[in-house]
N, C-alpha and C. Protein backbone atom coordinates (compact mmCIF):
# COMPACT_ATOMS: atom_id res chain seq x y z
N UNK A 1 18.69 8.34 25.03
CA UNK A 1 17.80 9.21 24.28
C UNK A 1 18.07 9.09 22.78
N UNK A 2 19.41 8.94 22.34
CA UNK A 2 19.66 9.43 20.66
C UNK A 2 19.09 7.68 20.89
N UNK A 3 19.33 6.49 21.42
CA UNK A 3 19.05 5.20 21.08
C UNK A 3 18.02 5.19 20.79
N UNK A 4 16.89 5.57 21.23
CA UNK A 4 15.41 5.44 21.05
C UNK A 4 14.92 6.68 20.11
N UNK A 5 15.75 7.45 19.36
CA UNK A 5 15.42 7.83 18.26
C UNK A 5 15.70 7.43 16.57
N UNK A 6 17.16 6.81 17.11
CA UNK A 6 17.70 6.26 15.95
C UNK A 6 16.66 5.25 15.65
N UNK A 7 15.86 4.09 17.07
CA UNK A 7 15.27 2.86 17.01
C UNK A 7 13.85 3.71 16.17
N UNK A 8 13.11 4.74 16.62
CA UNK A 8 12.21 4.84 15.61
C UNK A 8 12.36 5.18 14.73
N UNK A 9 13.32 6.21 13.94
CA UNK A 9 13.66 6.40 12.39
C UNK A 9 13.67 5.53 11.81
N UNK A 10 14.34 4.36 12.22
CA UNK A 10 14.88 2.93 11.76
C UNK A 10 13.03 2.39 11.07
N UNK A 11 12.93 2.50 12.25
CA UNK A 11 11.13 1.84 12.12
C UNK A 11 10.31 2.38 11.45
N UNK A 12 10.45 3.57 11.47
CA UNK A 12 9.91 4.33 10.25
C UNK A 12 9.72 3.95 8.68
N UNK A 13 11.26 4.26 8.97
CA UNK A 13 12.07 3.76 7.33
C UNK A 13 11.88 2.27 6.69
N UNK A 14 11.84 1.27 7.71
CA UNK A 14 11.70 0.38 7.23
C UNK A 14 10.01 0.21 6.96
N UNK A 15 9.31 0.92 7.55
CA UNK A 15 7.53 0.47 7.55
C UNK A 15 7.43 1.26 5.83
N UNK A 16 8.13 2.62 5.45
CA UNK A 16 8.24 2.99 4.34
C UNK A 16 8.80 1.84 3.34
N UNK A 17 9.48 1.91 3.31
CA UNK A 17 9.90 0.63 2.58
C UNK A 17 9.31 -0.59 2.25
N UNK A 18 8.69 -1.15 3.53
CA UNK A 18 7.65 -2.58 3.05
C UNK A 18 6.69 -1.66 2.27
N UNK A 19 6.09 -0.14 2.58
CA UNK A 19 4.99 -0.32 2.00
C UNK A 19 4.89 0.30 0.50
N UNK A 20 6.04 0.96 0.53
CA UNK A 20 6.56 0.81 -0.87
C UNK A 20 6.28 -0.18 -2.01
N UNK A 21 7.30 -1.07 -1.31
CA UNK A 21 7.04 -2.98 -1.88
C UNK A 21 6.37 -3.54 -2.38
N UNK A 22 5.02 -3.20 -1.31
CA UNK A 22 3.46 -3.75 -1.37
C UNK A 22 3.13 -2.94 -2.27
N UNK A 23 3.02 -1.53 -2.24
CA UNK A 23 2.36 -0.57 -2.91
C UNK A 23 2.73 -1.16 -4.24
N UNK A 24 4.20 -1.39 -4.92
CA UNK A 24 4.28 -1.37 -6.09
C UNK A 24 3.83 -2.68 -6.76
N UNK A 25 3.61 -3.88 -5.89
CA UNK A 25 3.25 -5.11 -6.26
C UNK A 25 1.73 -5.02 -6.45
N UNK A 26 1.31 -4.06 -5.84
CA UNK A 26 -0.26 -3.95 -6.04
C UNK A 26 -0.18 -2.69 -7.36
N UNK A 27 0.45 -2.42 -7.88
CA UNK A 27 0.65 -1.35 -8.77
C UNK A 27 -0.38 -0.01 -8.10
N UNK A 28 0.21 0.34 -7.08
CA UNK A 28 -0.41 1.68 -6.61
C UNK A 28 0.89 2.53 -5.48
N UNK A 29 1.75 2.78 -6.29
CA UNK A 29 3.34 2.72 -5.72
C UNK A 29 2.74 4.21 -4.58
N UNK A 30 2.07 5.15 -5.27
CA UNK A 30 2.11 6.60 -4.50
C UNK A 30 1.25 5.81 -3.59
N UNK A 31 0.14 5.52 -3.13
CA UNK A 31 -0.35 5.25 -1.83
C UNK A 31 0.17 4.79 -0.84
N UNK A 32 1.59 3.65 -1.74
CA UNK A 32 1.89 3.10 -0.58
C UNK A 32 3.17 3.62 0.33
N UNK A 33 3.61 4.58 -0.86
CA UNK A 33 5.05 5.39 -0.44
C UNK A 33 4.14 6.52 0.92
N UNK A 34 2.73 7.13 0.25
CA UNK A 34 2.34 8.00 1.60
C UNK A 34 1.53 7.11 2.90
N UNK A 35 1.27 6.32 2.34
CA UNK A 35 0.62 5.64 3.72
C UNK A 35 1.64 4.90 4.60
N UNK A 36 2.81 4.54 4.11
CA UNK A 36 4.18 3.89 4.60
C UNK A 36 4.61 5.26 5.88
N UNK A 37 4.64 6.54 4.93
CA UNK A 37 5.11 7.40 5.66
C UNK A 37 4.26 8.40 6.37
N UNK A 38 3.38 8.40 6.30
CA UNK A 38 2.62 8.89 7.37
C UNK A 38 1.49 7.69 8.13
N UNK A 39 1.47 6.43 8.30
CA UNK A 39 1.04 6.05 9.15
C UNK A 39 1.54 4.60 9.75
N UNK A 40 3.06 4.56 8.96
CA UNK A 40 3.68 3.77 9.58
C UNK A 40 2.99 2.11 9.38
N UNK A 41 3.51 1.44 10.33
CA UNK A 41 2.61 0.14 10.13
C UNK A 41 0.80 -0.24 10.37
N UNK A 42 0.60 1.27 10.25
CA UNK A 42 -1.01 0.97 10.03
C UNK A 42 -1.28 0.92 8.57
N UNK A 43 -0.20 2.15 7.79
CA UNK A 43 -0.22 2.00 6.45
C UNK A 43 0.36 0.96 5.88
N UNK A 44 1.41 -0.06 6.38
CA UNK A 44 1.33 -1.47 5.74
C UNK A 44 -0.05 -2.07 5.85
N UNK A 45 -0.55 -2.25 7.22
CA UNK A 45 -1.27 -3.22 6.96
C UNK A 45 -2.70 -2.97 5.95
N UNK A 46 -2.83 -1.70 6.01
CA UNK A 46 -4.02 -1.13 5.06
C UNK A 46 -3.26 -1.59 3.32
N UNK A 47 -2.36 -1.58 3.19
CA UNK A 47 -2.34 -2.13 1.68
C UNK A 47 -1.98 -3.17 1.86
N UNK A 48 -1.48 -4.16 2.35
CA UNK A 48 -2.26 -5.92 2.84
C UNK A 48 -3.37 -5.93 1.99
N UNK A 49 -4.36 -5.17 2.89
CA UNK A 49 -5.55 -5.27 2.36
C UNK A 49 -6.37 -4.75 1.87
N UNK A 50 -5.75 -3.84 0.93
CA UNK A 50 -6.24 -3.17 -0.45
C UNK A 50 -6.11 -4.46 -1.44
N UNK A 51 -6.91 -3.48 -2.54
CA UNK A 51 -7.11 -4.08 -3.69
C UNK A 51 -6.17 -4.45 -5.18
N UNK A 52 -5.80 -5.08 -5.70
CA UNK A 52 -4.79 -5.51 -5.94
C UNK A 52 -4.93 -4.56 -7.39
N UNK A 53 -4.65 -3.53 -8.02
CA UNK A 53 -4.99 -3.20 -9.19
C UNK A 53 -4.13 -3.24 -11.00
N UNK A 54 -3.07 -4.25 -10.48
CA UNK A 54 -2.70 -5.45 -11.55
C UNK A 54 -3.66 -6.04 -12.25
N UNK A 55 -4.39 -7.09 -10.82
CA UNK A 55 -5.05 -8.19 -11.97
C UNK A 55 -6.19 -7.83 -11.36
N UNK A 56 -7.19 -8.51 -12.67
CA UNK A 56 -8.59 -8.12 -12.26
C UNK A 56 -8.87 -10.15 -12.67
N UNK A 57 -10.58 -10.39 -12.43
CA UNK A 57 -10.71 -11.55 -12.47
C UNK A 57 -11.44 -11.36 -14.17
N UNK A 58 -10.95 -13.00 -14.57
CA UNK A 58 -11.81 -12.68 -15.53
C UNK A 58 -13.49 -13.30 -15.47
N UNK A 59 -14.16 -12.53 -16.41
CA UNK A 59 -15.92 -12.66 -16.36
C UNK A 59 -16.16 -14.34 -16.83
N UNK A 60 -15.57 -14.88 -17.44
CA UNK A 60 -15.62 -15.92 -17.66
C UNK A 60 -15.06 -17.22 -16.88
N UNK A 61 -14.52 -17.53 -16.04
CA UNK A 61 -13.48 -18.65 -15.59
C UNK A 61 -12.85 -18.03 -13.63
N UNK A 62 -13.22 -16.62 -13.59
CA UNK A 62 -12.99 -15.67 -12.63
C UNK A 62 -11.49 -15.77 -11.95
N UNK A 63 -10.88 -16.34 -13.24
CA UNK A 63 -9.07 -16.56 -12.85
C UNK A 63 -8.71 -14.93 -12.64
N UNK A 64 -7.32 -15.01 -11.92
CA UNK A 64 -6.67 -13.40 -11.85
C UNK A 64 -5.77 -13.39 -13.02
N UNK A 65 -5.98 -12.66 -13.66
CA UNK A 65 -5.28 -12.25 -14.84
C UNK A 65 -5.07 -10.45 -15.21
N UNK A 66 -4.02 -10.14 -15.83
CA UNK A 66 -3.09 -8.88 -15.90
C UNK A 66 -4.25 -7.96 -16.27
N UNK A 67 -4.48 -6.90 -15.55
CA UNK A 67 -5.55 -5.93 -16.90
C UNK A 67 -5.09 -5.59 -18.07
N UNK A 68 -4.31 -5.65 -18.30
CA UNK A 68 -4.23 -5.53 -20.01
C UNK A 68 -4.07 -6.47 -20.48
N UNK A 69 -4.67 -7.95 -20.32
CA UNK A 69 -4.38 -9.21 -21.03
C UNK A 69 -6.03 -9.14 -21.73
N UNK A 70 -5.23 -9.35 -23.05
CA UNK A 70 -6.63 -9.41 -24.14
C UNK A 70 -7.77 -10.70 -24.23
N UNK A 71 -6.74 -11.55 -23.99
CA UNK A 71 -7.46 -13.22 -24.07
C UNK A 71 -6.79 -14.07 -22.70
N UNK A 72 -7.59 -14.37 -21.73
CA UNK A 72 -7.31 -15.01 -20.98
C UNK A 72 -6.80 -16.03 -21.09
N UNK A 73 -5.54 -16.74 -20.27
CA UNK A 73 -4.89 -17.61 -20.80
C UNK A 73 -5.45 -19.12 -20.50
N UNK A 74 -6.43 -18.66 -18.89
CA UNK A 74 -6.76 -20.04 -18.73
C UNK A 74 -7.88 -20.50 -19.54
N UNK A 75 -9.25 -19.80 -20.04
CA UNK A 75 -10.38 -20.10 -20.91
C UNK A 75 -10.11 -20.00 -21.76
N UNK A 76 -9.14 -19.17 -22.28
CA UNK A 76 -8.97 -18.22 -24.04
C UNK A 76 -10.34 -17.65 -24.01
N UNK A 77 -11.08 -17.12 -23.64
CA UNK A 77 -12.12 -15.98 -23.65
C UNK A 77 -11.74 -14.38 -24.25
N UNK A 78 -12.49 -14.02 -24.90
CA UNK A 78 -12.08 -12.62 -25.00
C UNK A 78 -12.41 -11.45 -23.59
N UNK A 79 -11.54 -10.90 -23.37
CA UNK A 79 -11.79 -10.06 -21.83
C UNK A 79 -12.02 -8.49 -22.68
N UNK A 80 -13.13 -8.01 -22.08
CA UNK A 80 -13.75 -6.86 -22.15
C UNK A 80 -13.22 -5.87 -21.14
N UNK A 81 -12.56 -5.32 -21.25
CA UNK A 81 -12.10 -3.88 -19.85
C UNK A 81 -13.27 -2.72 -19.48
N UNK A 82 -13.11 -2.73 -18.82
CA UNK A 82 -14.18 -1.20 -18.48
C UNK A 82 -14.42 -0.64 -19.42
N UNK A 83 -13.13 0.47 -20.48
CA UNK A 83 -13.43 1.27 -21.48
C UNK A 83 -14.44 0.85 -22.64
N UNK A 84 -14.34 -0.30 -22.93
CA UNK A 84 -14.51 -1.00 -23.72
C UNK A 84 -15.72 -1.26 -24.27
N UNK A 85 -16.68 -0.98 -25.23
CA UNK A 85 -18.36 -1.07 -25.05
C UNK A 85 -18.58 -2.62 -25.22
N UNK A 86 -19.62 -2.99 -24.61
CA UNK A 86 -20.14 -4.51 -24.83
C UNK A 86 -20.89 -4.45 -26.18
């Protein structure tokens, strides 16, 4: 009985942890710390395949590049952000 509790804490903890990982590599650390811990490896695989909100593409060349990069490195284009008026 304590074996097969220790084995899911364990599993728990570690599904927290990858999705931690992920979460922070996708720069969205809180989603992935609560979806790690309340849904376990459904919440890994849901930030798998979320959206990455680091890089965005750019409008010109549609490379992935940093959102706060001013001039793309692969076109040298000027990159416009959301805030930003055209």
């Amino acid at each position: 009985m304590m074996d097969n509790i220790l084995f899911w804490l364990g599993f728990y903890i570690a599904m927290l942890i990858a999705s931690i990982a992920i979460g922070y590599s996708k720069g969205n650390i809180v989603a992935g710390a609560l979806l790690g811990y309340v849904l376990g490896p459904i919440g890994v695989l849901l930030l798998l395949l979320s959206k990455d909100r680091k890089m965005l593409s750019c409008p010109e060349c549609s490379a992935k590049i940093h959102r706060h990069s001013y001039i793309c490195p692969r076109c040298q284009q000027k990159v416009l952000h959301r805030f930003e008026l055209k």
